[in-house]
C-alpha atoms as a PDB file:
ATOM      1  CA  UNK A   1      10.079   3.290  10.041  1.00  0.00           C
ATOM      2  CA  UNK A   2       6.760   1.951  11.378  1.00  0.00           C
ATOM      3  CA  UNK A   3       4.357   1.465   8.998  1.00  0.00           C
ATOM      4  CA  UNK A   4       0.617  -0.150   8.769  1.00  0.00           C
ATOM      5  CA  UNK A   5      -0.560  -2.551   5.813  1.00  0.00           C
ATOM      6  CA  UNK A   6      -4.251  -2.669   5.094  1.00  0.00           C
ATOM      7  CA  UNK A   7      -5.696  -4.885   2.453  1.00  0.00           C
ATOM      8  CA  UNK A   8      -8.308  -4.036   0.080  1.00  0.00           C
ATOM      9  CA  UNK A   9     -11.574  -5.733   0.086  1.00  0.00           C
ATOM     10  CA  UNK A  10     -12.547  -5.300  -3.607  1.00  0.00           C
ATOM     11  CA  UNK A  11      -8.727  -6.541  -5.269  1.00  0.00           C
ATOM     12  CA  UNK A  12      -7.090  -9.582  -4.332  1.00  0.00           C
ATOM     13  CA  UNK A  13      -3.964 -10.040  -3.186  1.00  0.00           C
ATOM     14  CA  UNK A  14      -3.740  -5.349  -2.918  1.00  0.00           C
ATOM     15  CA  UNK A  15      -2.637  -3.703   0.120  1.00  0.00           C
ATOM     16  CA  UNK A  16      -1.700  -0.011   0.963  1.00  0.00           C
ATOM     17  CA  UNK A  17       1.072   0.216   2.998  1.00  0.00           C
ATOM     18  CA  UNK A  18       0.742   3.862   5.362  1.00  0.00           C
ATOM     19  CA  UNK A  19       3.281   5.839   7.155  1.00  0.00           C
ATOM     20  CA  UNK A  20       0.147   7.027   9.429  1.00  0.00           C
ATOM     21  CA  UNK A  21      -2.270   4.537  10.959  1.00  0.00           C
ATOM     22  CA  UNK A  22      -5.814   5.147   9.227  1.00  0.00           C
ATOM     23  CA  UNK A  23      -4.494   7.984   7.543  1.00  0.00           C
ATOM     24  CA  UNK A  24      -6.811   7.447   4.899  1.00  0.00           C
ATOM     25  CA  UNK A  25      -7.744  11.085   3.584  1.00  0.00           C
ATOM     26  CA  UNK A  26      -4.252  11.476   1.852  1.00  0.00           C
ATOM     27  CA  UNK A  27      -5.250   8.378  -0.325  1.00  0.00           C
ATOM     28  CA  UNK A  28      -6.312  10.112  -3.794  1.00  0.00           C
ATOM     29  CA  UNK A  29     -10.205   9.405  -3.682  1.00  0.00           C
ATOM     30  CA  UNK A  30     -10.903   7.056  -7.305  1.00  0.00           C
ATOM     31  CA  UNK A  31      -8.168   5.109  -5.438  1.00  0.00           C
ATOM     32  CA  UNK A  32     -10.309   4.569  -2.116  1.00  0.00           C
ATOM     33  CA  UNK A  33     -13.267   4.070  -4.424  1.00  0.00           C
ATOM     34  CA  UNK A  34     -11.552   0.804  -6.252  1.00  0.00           C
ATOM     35  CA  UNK A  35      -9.979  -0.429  -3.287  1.00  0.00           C
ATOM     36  CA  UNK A  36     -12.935  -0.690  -1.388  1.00  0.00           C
ATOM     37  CA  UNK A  37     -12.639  -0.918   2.747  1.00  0.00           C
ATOM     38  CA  UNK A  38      -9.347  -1.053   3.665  1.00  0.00           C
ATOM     39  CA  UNK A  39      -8.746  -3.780   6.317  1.00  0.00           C
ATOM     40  CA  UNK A  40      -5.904  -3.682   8.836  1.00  0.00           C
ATOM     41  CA  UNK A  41      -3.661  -6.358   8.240  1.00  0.00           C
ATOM     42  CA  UNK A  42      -0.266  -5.524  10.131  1.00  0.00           C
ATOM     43  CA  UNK A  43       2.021  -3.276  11.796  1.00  0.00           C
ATOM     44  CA  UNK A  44       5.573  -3.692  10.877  1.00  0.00           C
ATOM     45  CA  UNK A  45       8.978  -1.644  11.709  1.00  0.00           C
ATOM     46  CA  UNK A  46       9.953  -1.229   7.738  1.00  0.00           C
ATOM     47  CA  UNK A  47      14.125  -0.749   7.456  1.00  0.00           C
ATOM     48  CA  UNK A  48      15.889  -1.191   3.898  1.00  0.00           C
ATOM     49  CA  UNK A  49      17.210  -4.737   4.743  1.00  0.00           C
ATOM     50  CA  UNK A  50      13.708  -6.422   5.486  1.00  0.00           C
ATOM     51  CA  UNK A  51      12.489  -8.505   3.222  1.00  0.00           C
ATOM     52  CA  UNK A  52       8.717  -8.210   1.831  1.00  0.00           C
ATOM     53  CA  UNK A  53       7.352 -10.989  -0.664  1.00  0.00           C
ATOM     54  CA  UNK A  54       6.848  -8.712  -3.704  1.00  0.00           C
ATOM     55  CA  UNK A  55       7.975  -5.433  -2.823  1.00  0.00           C
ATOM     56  CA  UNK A  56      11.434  -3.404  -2.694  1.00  0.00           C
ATOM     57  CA  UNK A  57      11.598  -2.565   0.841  1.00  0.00           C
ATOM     58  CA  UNK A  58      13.618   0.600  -0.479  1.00  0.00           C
ATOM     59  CA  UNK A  59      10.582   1.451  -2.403  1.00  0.00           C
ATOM     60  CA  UNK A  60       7.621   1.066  -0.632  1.00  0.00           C
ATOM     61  CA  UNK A  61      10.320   3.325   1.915  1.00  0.00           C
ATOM     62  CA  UNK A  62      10.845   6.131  -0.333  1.00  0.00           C
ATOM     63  CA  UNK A  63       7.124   5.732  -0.933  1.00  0.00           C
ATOM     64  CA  UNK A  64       6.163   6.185   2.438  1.00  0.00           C
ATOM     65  CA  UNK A  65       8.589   9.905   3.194  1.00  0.00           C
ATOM     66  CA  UNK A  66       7.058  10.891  -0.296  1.00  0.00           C
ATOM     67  CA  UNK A  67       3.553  10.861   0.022  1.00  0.00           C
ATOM     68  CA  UNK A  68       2.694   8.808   2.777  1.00  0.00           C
ATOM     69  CA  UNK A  69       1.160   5.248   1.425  1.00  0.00           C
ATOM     70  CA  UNK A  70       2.697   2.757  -1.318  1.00  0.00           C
ATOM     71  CA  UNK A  71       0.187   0.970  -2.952  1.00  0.00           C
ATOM     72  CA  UNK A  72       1.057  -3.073  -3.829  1.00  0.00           C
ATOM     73  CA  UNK A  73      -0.747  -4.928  -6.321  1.00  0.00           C
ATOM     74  CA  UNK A  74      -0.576  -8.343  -7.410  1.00  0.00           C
ATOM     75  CA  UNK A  75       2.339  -9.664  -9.130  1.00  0.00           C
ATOM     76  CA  UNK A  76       0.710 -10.098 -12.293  1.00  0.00           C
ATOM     77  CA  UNK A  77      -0.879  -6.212 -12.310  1.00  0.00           C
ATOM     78  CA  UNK A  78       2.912  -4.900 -11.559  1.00  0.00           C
ATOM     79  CA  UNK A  79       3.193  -2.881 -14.788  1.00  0.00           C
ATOM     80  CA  UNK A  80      -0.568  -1.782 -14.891  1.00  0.00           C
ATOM     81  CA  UNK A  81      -1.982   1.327 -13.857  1.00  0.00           C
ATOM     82  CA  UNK A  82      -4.638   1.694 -11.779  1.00  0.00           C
ATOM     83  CA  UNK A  83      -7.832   2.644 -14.576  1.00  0.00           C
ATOM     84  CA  UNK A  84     -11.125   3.986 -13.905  1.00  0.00           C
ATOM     85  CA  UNK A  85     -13.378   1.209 -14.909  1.00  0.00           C
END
């Protein structure tokens, strides 16, 4: 599956991984708001086997048919939510 990575430009070491190139509008909006400008980063052809620094490939995969973007935050904010702040 082709998919595009942008990185935010408000959180370090975030990117959104999309299943549609600039498909921002299906992003839920407090999420755009936090993320900031999302800047393209690269285009990759995603398949179960590649390997991806901190994300399950099968994930961010299942991620992508679901609803279109998987979001990846630093290693450290793994288990935390995104919270209004």
């Amino acid at each position: 599956m082709q998919c595009f990575v942008y990185r935010s430009s408000k959180r370090l070491q975030t990117y959104v991984y999309m299943a549609k190139k600039e498909d921002f509008e299906i992003l839920p909006p407090d999420l755009v708001v936090r993320l900031g400008q999302l800047e393209f980063s690269l285009e990759i052809d995603l398949v179960p086997e590649r390997k991806l620094a901190l994300e399950d490939p099968k994930a961010v995969l299942r991620n992508l048919r679901a609803q279109g973007w998987h979001l990846q935050l630093p290693r450290d904010e793994k288990s935390l939510l995104v919270a209004p702040s």
